[in-house]
C-alpha atoms as a PDB file:
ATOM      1  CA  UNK A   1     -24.789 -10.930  -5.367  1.00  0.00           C
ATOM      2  CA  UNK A   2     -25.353 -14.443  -6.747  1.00  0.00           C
ATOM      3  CA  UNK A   3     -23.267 -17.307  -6.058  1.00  0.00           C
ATOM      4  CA  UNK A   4     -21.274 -17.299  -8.918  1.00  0.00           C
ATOM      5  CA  UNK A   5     -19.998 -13.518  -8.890  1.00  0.00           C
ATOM      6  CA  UNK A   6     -18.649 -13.760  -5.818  1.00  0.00           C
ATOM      7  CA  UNK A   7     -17.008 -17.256  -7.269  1.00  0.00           C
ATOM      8  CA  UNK A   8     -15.743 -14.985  -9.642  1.00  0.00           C
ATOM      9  CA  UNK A   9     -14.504 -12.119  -7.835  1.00  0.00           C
ATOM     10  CA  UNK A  10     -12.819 -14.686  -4.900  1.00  0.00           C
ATOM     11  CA  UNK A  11     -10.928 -16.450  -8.191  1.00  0.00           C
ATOM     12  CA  UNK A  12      -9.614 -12.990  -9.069  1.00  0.00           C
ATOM     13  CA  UNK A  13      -8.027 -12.929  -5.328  1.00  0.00           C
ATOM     14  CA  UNK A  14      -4.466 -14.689  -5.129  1.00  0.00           C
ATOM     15  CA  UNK A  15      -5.124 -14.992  -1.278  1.00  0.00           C
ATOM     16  CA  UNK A  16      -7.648 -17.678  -2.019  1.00  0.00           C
ATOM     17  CA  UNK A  17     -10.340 -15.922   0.642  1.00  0.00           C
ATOM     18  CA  UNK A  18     -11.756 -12.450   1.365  1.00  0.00           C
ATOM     19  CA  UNK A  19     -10.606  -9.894   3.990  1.00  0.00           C
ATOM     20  CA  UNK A  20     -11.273 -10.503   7.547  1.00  0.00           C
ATOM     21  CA  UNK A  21     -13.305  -7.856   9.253  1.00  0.00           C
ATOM     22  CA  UNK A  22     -10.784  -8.324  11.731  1.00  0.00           C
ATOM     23  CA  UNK A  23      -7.794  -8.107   9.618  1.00  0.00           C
ATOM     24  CA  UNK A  24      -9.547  -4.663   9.005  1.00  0.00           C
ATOM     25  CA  UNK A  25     -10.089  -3.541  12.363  1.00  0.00           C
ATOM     26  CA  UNK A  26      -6.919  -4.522  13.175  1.00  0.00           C
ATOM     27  CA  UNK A  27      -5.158  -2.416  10.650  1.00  0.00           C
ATOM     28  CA  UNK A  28      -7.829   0.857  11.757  1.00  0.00           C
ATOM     29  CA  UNK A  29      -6.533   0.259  14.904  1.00  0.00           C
ATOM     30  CA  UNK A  30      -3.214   0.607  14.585  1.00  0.00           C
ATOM     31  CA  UNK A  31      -3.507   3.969  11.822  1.00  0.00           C
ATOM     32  CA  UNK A  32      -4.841   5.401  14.951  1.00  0.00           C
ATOM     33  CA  UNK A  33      -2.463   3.953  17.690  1.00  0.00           C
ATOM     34  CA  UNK A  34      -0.451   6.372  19.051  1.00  0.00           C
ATOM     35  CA  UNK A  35       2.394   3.759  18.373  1.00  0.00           C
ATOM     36  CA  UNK A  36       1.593   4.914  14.619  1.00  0.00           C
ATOM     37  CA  UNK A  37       2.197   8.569  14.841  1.00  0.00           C
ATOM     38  CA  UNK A  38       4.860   9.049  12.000  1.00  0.00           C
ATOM     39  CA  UNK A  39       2.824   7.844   9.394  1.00  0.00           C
ATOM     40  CA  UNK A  40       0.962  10.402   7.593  1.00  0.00           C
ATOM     41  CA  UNK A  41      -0.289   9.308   4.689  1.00  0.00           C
ATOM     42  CA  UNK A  42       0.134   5.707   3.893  1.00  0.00           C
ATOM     43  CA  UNK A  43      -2.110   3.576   1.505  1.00  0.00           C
ATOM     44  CA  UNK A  44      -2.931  -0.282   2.019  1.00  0.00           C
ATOM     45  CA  UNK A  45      -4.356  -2.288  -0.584  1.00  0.00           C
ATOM     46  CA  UNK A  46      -6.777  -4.122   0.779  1.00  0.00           C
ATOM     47  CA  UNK A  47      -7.598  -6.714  -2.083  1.00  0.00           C
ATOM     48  CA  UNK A  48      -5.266  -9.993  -1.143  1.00  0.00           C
ATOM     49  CA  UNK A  49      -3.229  -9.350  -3.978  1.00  0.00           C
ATOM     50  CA  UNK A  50      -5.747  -8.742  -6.587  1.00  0.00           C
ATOM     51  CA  UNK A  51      -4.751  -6.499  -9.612  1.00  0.00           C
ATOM     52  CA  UNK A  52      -7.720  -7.747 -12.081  1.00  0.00           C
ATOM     53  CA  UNK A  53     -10.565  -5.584 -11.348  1.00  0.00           C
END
């Protein structure tokens, strides 16, 4: 991707930055802690806020 898309894309993103890759992990991790076992179908948006796609 060139430098300006992902300008673009990041000014789409009211966070102001991209996901982590350890805010990530840290979420897989804990869908598959045992300390999670009620949930059984939750959804996480991912995006920082960003609704313009």
């Amino acid at each position: 991707m060139t430098k300006e898309h992902v300008a673009r894309m990041l000014s789409k993103v009211p966070r102001g930055r991209f996901l982590e890759i350890e805010e990530f992990t840290s979420l897989i991790c804990w869908l598959s802690a045992e300390e999670n076992s009620f949930f059984t179908a939750p959804v996480f948006d991912i995006s920082g806020g960003r609704s313009t796609y």
